[in-house]
Protein backbone atom coordinates (compact mmCIF):
# COMPACT_ATOMS: atom_id res chain seq x y z
CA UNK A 1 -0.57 -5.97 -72.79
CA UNK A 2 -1.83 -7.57 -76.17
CA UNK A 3 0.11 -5.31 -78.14
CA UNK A 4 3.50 -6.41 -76.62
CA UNK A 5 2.95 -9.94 -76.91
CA UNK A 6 1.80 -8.99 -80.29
CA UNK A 7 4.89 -6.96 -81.18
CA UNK A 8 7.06 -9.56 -79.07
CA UNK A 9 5.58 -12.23 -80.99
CA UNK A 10 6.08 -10.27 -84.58
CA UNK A 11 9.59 -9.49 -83.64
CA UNK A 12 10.27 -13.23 -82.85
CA UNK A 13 8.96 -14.01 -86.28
CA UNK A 14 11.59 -11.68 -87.98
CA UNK A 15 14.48 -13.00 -86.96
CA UNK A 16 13.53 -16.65 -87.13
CA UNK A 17 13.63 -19.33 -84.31
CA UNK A 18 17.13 -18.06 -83.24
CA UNK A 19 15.54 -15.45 -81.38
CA UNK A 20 13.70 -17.27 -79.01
CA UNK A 21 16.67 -18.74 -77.54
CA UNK A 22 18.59 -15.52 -77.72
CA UNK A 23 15.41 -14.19 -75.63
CA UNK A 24 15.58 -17.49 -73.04
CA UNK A 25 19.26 -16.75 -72.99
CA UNK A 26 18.84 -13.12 -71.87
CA UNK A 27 16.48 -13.63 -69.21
CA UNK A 28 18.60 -16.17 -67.38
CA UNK A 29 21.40 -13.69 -68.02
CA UNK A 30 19.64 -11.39 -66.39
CA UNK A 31 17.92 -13.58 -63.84
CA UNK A 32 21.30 -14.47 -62.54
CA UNK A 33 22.65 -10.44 -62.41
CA UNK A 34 19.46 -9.60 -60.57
CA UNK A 35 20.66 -12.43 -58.16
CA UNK A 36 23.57 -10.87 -57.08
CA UNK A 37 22.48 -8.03 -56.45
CA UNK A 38 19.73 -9.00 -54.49
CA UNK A 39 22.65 -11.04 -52.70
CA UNK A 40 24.44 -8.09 -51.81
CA UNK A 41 21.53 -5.97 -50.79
CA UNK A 42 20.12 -8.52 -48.13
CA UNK A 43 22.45 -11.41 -47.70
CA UNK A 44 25.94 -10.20 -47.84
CA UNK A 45 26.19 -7.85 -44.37
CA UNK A 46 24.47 -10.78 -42.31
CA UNK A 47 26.21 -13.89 -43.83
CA UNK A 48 29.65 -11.67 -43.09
CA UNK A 49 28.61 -10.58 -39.69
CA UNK A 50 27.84 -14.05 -39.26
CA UNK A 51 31.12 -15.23 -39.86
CA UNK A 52 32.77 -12.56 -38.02
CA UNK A 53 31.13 -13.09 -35.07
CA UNK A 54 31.98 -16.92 -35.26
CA UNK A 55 35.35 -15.54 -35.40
CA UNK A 56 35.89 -13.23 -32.48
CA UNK A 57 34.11 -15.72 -30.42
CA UNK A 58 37.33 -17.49 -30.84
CA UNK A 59 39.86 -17.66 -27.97
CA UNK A 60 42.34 -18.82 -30.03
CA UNK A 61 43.40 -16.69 -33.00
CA UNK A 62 47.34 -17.39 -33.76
CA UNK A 63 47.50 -21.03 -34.08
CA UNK A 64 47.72 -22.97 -37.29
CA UNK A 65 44.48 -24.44 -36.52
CA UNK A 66 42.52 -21.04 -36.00
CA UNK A 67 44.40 -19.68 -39.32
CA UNK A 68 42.93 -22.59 -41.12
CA UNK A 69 39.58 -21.71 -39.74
CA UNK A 70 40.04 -18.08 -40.37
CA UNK A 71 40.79 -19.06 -44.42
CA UNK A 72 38.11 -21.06 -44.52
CA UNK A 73 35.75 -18.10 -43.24
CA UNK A 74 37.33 -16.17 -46.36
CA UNK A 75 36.16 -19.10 -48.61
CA UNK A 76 32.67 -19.25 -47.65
CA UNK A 77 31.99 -15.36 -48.07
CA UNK A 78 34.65 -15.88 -51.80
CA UNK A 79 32.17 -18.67 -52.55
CA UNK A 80 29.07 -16.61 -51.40
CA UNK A 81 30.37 -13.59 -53.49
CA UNK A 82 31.69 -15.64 -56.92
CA UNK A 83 28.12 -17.65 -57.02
CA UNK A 84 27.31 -17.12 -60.87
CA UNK A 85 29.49 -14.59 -61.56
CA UNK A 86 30.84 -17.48 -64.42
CA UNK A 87 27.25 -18.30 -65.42
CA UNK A 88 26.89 -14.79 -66.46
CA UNK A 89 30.57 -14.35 -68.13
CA UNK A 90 29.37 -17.68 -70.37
CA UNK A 91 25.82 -16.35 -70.92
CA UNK A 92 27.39 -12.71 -72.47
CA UNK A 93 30.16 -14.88 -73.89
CA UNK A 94 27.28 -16.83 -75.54
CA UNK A 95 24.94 -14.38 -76.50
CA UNK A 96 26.99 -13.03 -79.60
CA UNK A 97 27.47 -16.67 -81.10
CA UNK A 98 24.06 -17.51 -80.57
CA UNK A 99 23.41 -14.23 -82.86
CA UNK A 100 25.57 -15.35 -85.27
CA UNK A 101 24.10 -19.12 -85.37
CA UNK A 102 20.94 -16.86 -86.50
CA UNK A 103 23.28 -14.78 -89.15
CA UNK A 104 24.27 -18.21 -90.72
CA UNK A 105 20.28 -19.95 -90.45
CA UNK A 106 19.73 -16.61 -92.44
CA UNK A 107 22.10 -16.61 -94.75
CA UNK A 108 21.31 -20.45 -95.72
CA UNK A 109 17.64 -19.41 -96.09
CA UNK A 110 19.12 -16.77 -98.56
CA UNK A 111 20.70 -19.36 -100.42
CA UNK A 112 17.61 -22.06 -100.22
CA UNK A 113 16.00 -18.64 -102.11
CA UNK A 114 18.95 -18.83 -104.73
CA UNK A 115 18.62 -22.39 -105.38
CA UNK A 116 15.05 -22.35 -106.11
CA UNK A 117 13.84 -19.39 -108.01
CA UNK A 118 17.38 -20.20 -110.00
CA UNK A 119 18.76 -16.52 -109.72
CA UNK A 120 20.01 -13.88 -107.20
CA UNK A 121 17.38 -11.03 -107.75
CA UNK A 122 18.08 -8.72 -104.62
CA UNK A 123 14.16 -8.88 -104.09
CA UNK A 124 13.74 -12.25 -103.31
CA UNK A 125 17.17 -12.58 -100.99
CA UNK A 126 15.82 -9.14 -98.76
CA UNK A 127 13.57 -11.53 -96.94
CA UNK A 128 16.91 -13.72 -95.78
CA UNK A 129 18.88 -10.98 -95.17
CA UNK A 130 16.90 -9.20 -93.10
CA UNK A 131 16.25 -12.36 -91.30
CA UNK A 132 19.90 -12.97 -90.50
CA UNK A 133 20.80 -9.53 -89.27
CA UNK A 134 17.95 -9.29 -86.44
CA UNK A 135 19.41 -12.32 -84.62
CA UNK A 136 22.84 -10.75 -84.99
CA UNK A 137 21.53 -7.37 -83.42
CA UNK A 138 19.66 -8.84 -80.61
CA UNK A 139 22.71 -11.52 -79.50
CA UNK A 140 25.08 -8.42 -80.05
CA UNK A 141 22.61 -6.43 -77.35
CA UNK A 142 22.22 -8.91 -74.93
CA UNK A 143 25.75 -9.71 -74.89
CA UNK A 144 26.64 -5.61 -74.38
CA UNK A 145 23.31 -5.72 -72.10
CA UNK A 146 25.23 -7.86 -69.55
CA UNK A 147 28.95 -6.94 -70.46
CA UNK A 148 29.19 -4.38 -67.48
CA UNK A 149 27.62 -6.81 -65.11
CA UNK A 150 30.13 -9.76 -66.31
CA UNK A 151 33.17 -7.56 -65.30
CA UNK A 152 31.67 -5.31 -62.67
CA UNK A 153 31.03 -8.41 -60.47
CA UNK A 154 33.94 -10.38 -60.18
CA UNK A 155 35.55 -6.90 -58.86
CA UNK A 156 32.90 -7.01 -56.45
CA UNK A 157 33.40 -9.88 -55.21
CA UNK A 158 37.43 -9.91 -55.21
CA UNK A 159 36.72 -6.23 -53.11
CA UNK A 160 33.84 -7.79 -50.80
CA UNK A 161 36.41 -10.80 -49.91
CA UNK A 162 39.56 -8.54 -49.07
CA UNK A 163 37.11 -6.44 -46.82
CA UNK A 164 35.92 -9.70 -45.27
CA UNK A 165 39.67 -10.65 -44.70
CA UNK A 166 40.85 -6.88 -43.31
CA UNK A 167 38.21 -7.34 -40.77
CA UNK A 168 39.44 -10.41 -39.90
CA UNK A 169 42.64 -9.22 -39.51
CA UNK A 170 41.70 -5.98 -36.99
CA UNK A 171 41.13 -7.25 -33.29
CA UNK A 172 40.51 -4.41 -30.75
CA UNK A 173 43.65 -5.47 -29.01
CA UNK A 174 45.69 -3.82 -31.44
CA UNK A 175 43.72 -0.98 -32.79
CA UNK A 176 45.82 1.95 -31.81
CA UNK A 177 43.73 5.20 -30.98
């Protein structure tokens, strides 16, 4: 365990202060997709059999009224199913600039280099260079770390809410066998 806070701790140190928050970012990227899917594993089939059972305990299912209530079932379980799905799009979405923002902290540190030692030996400008382009790797992972997730789960939840609303729709009284 030493040696990966070690190594954690060395790579941090590479890639300047810019990784920290690139590493904060991740983990409440991640936090978030880990979320939904514990939503879907254990809240998702009781929440919706929840609501449909508050629905076919309705007498009334043709009025206005009972439509209204029937859309508003297909809102809570659209709600349920879109909860940080647009934290997660912004945290991918974010990850790559945050990797540049260390590519440009880098790149000035190259030039700080410049400025002082009064020349642009190759040597001395390594250090900055190699400093900018680990932030720019690890934003550019995170951000493809989480890019299947950020489109995945708005289908998922566009799918999960037309199921919800097909249920709705079938009442045993005009199933067909």
């Amino acid at each position: 365990m030493q040696n990966v806070f070690n190594g954690l701790q060395e790579f941090l140190g590479t890639g300047g202060n810019i990784l920290f928050y690139i590493m904060i970012l991740t983990f409440f990227m991640w936090t978030f997709i880990l979320e939904r899917f514990a939503y879907y594993l254990f809240a998702h089939k009781p929440l919706k059999a929840r609501l449909k059972a508050e629905w076919d305990a309705r007498t009334d299912k043709t009025s206005w009224r009972a439509h209204a209530i029937k859309d508003e079932l297909i809102s809570q379980v659209k709600e349920r199913t879109d909860t940080n799905v647009g934290i997660i799009k912004t945290l991918v979405a974010l990850a790559p600039l945050m990797g540049l923002l260390g590519t440009v902290t880098g790149m000035i540190e190259v030039f700080d280099v410049m400025a002082l030692s009064g020349s642009s030996n190759a040597r001395l400008m390594a250090g900055g260079v190699f400093k900018a382009t680990i932030p720019t790797m690890a934003g550019m992972m995170a951000a493809l770390s989480g890019l299947y997730f950020s489109t995945v789960l708005p289908r998922w939840s566009a799918r999960e809410t037309a199921r919800f609303a097909d249920d709705l729709d079938v009442s045993p009284e005009t199933v067909v066998y």
